[in-house]
N, C-alpha and C. Protein backbone atom coordinates (compact mmCIF):
# COMPACT_ATOMS: atom_id res chain seq x y z
N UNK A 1 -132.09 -8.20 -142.68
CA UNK A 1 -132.47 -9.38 -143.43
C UNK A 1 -133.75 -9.06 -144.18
N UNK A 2 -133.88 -9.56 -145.43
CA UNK A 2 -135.03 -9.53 -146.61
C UNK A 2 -135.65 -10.28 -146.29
N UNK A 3 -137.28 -10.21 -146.47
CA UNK A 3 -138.43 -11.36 -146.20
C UNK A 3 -138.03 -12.63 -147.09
N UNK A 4 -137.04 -12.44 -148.20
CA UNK A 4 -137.18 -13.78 -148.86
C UNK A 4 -135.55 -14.65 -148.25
N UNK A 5 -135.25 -13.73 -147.30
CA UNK A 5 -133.80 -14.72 -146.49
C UNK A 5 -134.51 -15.75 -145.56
N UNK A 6 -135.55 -15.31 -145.16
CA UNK A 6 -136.49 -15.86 -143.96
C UNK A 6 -137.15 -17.02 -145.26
N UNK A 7 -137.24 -17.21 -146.11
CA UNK A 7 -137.68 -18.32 -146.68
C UNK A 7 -137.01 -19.31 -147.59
N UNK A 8 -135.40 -18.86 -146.96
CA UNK A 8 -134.16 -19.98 -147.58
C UNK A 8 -134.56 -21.46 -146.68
N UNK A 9 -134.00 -22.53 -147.08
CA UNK A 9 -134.28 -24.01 -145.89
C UNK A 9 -133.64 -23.56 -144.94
N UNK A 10 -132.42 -23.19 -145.11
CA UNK A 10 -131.30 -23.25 -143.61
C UNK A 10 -131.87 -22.46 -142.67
N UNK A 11 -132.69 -21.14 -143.50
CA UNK A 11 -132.81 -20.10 -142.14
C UNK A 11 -134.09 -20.74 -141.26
N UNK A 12 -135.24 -21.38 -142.21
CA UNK A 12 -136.40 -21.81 -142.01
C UNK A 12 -136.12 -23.34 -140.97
N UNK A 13 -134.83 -23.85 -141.25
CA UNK A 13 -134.87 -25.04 -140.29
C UNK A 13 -134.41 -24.78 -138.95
N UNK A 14 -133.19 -23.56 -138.77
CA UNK A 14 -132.70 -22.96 -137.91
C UNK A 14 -133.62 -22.09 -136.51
N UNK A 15 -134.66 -21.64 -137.61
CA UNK A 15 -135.49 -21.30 -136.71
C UNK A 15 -136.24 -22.13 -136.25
N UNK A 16 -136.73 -22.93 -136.43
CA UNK A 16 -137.95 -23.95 -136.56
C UNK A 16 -136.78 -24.97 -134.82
N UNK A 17 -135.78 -24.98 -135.17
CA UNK A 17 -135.05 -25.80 -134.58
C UNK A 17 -135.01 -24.72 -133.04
N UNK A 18 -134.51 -24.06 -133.36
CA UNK A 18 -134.97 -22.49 -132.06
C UNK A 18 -135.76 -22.72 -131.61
N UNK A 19 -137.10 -22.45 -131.99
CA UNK A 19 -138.24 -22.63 -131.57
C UNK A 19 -138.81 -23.80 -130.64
N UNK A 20 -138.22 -24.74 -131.10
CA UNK A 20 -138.24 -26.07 -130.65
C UNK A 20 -137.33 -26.17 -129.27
N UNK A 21 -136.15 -25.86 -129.13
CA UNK A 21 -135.47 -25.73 -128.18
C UNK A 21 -135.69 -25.26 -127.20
N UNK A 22 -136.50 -24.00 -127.52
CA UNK A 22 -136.85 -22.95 -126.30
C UNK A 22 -138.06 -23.51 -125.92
N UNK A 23 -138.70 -24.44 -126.16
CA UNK A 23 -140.27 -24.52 -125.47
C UNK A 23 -139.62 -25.19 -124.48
N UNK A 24 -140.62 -25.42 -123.60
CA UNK A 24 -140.45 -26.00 -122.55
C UNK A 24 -141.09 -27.26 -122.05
N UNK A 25 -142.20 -27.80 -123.45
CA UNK A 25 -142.38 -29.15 -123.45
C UNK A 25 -141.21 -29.49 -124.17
N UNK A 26 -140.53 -29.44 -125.45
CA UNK A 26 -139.73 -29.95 -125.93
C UNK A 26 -138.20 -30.03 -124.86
N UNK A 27 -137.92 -29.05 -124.13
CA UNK A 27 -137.06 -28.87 -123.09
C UNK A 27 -137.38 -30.00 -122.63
N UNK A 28 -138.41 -30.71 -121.71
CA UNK A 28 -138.84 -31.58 -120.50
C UNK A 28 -138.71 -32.77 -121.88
N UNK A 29 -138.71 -32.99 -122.78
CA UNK A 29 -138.59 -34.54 -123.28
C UNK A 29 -137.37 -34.69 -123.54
N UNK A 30 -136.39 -33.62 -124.27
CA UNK A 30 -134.92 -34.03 -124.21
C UNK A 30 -134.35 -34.59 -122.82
N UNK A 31 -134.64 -33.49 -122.21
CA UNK A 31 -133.97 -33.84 -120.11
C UNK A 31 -134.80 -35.73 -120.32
N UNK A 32 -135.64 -36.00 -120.25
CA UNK A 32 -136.14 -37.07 -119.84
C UNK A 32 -135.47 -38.00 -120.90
N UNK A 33 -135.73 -37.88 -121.70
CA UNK A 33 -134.76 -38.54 -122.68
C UNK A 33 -133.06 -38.90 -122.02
N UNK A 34 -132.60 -37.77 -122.05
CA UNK A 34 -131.22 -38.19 -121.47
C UNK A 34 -130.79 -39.06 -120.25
N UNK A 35 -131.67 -38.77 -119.12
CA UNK A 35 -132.24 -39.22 -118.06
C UNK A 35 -132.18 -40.71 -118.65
N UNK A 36 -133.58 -41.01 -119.25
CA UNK A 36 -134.05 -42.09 -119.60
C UNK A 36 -132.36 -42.87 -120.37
N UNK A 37 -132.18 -42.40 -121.42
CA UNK A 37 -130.88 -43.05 -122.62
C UNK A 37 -129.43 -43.31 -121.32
N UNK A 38 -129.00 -42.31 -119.87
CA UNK A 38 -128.03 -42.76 -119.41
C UNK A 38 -128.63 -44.23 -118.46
N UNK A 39 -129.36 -43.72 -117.58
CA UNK A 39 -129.79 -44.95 -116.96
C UNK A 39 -129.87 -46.67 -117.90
N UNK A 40 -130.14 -46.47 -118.88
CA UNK A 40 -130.08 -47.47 -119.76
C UNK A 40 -128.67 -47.79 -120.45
N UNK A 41 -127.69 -46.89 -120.16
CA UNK A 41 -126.30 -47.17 -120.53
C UNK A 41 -125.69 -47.79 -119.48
N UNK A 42 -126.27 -47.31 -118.33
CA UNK A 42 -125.41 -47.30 -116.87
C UNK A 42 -126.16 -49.48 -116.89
N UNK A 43 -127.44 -49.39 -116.96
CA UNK A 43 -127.51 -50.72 -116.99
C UNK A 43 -127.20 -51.83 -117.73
N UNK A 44 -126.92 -51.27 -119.15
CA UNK A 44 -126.33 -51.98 -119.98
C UNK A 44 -124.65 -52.22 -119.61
N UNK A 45 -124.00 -51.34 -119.15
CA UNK A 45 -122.62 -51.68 -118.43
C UNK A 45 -122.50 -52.56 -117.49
N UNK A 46 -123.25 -52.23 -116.47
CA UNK A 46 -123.62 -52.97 -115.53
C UNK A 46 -123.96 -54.77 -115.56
N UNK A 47 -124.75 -55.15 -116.63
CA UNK A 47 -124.75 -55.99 -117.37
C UNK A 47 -123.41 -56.93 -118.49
N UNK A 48 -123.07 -55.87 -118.97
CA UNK A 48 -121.74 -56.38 -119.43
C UNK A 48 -120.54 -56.77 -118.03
N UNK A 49 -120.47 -55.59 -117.33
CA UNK A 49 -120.02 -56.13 -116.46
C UNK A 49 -119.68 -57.42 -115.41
N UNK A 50 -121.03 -57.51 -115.19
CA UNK A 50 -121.32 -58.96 -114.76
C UNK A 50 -121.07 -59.96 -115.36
N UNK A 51 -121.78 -60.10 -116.88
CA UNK A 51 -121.13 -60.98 -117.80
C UNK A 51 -119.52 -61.14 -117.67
N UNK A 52 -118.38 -60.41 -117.77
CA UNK A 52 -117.40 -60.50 -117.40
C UNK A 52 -117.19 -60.96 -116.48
N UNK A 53 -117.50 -60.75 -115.26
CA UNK A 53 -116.75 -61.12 -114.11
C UNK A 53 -117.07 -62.42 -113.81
N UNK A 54 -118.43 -62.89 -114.21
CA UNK A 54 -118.78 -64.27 -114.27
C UNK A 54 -117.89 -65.26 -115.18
N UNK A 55 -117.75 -64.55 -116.52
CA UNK A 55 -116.94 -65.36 -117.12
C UNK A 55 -115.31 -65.71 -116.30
N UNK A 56 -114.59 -64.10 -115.82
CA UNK A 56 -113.34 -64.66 -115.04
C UNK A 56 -113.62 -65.65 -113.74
N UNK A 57 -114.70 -65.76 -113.25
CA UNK A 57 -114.73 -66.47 -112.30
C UNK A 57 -114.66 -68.00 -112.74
N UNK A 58 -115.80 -68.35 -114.07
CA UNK A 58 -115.78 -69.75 -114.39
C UNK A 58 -114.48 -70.14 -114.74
N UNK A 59 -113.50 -69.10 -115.50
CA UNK A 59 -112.15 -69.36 -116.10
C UNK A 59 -111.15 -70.41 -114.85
N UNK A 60 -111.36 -68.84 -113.65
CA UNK A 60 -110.44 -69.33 -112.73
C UNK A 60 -110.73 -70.61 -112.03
N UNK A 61 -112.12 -71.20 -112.15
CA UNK A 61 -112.73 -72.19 -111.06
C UNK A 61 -111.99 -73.30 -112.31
N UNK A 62 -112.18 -73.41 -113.40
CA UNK A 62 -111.42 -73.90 -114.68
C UNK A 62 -110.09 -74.68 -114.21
N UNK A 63 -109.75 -73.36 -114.11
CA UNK A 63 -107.98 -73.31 -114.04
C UNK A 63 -107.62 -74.13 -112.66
N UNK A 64 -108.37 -73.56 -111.95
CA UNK A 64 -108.08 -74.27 -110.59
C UNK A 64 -108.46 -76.15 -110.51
N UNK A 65 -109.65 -76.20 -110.78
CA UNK A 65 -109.57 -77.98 -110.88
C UNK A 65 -109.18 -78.61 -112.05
N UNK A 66 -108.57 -77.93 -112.82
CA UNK A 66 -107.72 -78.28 -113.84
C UNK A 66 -106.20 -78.53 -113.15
N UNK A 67 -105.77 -77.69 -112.44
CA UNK A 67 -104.65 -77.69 -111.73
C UNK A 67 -104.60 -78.41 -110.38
N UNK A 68 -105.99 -79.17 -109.87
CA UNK A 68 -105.88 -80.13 -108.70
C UNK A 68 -106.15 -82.15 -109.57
N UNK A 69 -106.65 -81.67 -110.57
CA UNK A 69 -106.87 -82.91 -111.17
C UNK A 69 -105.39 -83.09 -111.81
N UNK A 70 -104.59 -82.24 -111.92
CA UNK A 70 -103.02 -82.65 -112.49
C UNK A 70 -102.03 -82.99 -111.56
N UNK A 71 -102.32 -82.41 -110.34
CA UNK A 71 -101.93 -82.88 -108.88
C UNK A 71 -102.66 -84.36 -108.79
N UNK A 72 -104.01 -84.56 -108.76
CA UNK A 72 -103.78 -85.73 -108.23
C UNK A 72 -103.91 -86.54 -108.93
N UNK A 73 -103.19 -86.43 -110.43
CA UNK A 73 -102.63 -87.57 -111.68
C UNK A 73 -100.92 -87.47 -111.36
N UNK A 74 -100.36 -86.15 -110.99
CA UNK A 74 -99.08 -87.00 -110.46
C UNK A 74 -98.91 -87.51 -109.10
N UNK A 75 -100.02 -87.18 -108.18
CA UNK A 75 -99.70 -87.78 -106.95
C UNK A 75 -100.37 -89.42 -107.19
N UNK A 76 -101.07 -89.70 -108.24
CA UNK A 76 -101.30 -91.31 -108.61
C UNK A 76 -99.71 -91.53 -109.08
N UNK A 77 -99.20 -90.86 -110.37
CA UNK A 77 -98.14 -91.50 -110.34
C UNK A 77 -96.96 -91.68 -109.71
N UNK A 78 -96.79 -90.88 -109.04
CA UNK A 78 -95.78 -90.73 -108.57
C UNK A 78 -96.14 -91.95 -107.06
N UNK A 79 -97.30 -92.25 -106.78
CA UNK A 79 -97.70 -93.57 -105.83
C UNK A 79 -96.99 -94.77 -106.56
N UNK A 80 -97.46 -94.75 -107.97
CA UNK A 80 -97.29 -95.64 -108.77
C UNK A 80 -96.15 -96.17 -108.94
N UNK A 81 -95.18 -95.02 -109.23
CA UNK A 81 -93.84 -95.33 -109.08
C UNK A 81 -92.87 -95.64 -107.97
N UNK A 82 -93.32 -95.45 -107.01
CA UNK A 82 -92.95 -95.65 -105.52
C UNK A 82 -93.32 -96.86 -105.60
N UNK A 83 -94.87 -97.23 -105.81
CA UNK A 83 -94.99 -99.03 -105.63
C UNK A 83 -93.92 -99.82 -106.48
N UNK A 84 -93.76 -99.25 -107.36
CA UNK A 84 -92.75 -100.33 -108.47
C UNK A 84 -91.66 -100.46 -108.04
N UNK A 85 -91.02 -99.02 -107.06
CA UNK A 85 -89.69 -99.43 -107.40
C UNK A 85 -89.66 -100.06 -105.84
N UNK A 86 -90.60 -100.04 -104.77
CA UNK A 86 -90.81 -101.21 -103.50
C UNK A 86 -90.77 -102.58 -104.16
N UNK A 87 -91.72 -102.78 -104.90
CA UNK A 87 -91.37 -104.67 -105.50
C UNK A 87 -90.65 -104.46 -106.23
N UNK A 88 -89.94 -103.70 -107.30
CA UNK A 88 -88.61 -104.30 -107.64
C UNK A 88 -87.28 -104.53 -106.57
N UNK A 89 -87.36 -103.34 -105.51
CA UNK A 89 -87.16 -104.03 -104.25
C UNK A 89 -87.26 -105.08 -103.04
N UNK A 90 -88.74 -105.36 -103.23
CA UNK A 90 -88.68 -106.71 -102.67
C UNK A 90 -88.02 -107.43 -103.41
N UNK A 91 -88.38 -107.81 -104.76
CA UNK A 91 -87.84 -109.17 -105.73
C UNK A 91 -86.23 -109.39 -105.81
N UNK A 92 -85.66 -107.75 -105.65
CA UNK A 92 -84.53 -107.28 -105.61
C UNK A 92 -84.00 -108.59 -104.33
N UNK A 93 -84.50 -107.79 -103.21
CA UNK A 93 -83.97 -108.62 -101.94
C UNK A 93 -84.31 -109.92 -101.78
N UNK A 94 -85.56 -110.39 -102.48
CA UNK A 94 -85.32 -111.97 -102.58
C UNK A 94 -84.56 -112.98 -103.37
N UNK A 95 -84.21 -112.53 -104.51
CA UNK A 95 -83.37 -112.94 -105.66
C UNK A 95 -82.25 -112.97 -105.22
N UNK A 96 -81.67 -112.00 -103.93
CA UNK A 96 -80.38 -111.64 -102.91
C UNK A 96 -80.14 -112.85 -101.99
N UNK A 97 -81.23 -113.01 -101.27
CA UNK A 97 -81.33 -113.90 -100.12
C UNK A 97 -81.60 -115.32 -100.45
N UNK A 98 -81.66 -115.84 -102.25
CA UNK A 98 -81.61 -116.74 -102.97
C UNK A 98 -80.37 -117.80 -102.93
N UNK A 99 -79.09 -116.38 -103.60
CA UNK A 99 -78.00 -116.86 -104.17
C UNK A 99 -77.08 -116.77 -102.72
């Protein structure tokens, strides 16, 4: 290689980027960095996570007294209708015991 290859950008960033790699302060801030950037993924999941499962829980608690309040609108009606068709039965049997 010619002294003026050593002063193209690519070769000059390539090295520069080398250089950088091999130290061993720049070594100790990437590691910490990564360190630092997963732990902060792992908690950000972790977070979403929860958000989720909270949400399926409110869904199902939802679903569920949604599905006891429809129970006990047909167990009103279905009372309801039992009472009616008892006094149209009584009136039944008195209107009987009339004629």
């Amino acid at each position: 290689m010619a002294l003026d290859d050593f002063l193209e950008s690519e070769v000059a960033i390539a090295v520069g980027a080398t250089a950088a790699l091999l130290s061993p302060r720049v070594r100790g801030v990437l590691r910490s960095g990564a360190v630092y950037g997963l732990a902060g993924a792992l908690i950000a999941g972790d977070a979403v996570s929860s958000v989720a499962r909270g949400i399926g829980r409110g869904a199902q608690q939802a679903a569920s007294s949604a599905g006891d309040v429809a129970q006990e609108a047909a167990g009103a009606a279905s009372g309801a209708a039992q009472g009616a068709v008892e006094r149209a039965r009584g009136t039944g049997d008195a209107t009987q015991s009339e004629t």
